[in-house]
PDB file of N, CA and C in Angstrom:
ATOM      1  N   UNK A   1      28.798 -79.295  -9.344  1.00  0.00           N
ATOM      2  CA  UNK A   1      29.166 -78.640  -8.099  1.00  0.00           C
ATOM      3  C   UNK A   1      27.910 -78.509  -7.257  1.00  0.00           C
ATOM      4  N   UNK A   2      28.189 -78.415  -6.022  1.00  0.00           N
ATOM      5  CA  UNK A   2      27.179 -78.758  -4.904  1.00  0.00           C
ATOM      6  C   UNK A   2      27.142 -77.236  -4.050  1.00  0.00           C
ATOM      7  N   UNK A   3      26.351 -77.563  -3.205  1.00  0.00           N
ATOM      8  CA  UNK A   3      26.066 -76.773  -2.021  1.00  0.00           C
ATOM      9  C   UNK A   3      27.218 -76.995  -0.423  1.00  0.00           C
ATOM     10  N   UNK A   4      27.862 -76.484  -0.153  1.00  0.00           N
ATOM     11  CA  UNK A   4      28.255 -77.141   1.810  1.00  0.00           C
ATOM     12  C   UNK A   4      27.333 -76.571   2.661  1.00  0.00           C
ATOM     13  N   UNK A   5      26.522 -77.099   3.300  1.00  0.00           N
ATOM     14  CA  UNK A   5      26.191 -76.806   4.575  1.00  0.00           C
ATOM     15  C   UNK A   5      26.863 -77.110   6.251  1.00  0.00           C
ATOM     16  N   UNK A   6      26.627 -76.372   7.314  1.00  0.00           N
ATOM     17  CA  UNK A   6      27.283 -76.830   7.715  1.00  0.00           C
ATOM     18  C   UNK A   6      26.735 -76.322   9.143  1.00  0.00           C
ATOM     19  N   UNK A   7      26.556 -77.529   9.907  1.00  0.00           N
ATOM     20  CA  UNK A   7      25.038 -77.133  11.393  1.00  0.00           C
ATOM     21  C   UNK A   7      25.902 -77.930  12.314  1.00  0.00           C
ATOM     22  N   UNK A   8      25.006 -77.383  13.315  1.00  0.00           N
ATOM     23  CA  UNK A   8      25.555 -77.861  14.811  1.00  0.00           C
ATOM     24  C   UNK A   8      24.403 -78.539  15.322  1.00  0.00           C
ATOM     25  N   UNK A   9      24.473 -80.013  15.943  1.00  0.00           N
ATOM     26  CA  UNK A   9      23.387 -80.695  16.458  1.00  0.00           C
ATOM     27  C   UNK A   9      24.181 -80.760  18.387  1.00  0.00           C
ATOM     28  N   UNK A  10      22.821 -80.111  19.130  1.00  0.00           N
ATOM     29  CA  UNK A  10      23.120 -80.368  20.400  1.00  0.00           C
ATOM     30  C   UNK A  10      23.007 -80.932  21.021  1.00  0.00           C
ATOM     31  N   UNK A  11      21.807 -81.990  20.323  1.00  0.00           N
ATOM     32  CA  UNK A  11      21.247 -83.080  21.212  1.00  0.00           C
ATOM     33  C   UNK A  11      21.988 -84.491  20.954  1.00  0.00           C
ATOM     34  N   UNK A  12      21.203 -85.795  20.761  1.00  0.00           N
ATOM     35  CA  UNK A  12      22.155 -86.844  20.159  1.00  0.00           C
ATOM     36  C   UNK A  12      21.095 -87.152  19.465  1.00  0.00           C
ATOM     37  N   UNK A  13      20.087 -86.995  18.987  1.00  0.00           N
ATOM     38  CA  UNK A  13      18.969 -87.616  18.446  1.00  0.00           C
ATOM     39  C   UNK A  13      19.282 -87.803  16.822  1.00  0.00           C
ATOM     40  N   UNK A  14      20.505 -87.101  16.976  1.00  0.00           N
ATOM     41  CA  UNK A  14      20.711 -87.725  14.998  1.00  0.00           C
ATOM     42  C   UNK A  14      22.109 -88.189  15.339  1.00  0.00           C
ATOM     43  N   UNK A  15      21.963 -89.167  14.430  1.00  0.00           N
ATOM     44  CA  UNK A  15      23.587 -90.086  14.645  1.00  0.00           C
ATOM     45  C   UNK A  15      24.692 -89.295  13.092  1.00  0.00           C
ATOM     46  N   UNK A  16      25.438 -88.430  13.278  1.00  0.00           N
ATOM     47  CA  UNK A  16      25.764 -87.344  12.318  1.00  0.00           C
ATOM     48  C   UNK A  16      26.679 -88.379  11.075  1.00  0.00           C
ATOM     49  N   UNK A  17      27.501 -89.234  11.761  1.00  0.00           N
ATOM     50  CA  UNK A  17      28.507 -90.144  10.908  1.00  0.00           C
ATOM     51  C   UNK A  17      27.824 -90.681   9.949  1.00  0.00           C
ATOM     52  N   UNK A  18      26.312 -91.051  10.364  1.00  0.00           N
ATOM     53  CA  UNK A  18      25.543 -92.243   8.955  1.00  0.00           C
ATOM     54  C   UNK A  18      24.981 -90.987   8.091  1.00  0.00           C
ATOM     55  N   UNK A  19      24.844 -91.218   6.733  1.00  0.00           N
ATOM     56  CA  UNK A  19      24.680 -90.208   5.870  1.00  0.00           C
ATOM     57  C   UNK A  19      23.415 -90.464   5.596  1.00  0.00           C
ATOM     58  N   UNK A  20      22.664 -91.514   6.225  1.00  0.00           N
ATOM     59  CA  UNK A  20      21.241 -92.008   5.734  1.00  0.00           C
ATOM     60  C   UNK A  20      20.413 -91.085   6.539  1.00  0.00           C
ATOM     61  N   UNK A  21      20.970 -91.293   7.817  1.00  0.00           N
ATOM     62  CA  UNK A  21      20.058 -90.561   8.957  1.00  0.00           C
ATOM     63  C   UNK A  21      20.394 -88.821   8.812  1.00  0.00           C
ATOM     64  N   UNK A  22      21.026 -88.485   8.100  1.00  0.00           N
ATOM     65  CA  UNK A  22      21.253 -87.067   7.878  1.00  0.00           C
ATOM     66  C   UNK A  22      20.487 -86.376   6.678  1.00  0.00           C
ATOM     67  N   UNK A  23      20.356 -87.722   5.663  1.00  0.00           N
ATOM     68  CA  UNK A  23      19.123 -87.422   4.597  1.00  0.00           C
ATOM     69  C   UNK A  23      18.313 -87.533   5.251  1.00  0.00           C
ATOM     70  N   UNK A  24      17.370 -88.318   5.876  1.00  0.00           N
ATOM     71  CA  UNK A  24      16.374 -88.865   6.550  1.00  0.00           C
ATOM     72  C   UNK A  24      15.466 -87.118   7.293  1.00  0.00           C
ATOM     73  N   UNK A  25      16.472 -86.164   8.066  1.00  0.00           N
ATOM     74  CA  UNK A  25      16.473 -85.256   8.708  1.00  0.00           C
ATOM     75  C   UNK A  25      16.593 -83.951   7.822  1.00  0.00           C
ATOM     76  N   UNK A  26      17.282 -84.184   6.951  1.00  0.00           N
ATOM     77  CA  UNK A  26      17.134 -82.984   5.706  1.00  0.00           C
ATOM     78  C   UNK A  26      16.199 -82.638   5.010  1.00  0.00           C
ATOM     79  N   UNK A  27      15.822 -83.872   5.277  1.00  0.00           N
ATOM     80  CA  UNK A  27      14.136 -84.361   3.584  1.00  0.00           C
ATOM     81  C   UNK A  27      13.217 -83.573   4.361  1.00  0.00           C
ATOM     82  N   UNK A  28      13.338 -83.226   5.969  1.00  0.00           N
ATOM     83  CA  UNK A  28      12.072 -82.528   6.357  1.00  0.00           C
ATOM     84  C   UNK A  28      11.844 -80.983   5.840  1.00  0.00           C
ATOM     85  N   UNK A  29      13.190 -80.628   5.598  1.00  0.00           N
ATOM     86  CA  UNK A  29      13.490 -78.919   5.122  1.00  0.00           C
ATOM     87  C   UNK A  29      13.324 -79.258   3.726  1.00  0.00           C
ATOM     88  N   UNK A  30      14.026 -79.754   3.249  1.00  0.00           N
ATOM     89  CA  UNK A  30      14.406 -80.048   1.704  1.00  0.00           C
ATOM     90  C   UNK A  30      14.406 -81.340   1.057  1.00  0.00           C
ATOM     91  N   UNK A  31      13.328 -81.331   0.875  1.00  0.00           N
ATOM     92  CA  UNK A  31      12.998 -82.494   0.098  1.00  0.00           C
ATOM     93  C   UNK A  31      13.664 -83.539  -0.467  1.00  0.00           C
ATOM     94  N   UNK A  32      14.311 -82.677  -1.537  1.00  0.00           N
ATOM     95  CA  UNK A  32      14.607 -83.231  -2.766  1.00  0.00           C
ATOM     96  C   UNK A  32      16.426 -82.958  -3.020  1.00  0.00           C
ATOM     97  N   UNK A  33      16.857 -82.813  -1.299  1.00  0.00           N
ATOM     98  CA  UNK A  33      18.483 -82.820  -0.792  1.00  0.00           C
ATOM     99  C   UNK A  33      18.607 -84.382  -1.009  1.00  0.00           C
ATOM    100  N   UNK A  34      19.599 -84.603  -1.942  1.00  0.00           N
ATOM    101  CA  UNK A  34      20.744 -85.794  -2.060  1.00  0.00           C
ATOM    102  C   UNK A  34      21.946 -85.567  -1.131  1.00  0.00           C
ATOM    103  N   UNK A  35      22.093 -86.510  -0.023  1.00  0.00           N
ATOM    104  CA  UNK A  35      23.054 -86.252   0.938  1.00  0.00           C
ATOM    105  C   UNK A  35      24.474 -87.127  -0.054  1.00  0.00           C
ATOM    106  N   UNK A  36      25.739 -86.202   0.042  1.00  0.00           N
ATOM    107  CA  UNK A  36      26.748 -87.075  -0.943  1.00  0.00           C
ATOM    108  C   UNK A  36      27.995 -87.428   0.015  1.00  0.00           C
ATOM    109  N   UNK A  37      27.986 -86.980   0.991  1.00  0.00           N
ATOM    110  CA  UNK A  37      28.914 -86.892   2.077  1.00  0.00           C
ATOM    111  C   UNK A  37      28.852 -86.576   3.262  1.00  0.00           C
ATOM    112  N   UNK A  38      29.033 -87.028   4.217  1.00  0.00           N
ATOM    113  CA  UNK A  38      28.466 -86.078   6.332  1.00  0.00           C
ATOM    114  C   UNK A  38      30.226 -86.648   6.556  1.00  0.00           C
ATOM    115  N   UNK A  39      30.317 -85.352   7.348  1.00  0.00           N
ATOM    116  CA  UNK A  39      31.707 -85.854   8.337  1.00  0.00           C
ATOM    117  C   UNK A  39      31.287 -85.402   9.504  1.00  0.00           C
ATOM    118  N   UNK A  40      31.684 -85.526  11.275  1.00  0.00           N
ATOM    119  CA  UNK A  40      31.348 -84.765  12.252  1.00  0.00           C
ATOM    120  C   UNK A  40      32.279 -85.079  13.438  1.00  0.00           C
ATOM    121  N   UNK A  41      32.177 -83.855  13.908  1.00  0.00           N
ATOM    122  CA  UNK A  41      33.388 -83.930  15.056  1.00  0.00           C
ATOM    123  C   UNK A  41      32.717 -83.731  16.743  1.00  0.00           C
ATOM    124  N   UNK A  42      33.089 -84.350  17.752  1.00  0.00           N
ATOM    125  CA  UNK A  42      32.184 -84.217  18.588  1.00  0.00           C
ATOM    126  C   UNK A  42      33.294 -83.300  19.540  1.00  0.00           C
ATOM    127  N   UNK A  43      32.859 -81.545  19.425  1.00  0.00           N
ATOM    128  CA  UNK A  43      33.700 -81.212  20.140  1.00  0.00           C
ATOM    129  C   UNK A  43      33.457 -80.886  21.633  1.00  0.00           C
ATOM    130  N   UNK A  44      32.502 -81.727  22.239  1.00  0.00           N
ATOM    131  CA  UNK A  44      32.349 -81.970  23.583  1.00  0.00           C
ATOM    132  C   UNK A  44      33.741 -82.855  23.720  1.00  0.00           C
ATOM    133  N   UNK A  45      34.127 -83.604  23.429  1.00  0.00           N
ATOM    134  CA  UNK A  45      35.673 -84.862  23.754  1.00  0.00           C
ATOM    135  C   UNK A  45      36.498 -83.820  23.058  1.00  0.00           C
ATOM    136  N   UNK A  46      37.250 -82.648  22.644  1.00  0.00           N
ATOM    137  CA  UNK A  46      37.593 -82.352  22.043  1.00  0.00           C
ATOM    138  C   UNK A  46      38.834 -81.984  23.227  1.00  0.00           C
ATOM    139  N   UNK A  47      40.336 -82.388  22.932  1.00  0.00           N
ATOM    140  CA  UNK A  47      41.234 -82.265  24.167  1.00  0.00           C
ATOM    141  C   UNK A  47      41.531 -80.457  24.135  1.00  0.00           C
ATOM    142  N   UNK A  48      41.891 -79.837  25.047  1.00  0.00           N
ATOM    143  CA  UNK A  48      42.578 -78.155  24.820  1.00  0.00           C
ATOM    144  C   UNK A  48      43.788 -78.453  25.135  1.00  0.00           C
TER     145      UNK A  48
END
């Protein structure tokens, strides 16, 4: 069993869907984070 985290990016400078570039950005906090899954929703397009 794992950890969920779960953040809000405001800018676009991380591409959230690739799970490489989300390790890539984790490893700066946490090293030794194995990314096992990213999902993300962009709720700027989000219809009301």
């Amino acid at each position: 069993m794992g950890d969920l985290y779960v953040g809000f990016n405001g800018g676009h400078s991380l591409h959230l869907p690739d799970p490489a570039a989300v390790e890539r950005a984790t490893s700066v906090f946490i090293p030794e984070a194995e990314i096992v899954q990213v999902d993300a929703h962009d709720w700027r397009t989000n219809e009301s």
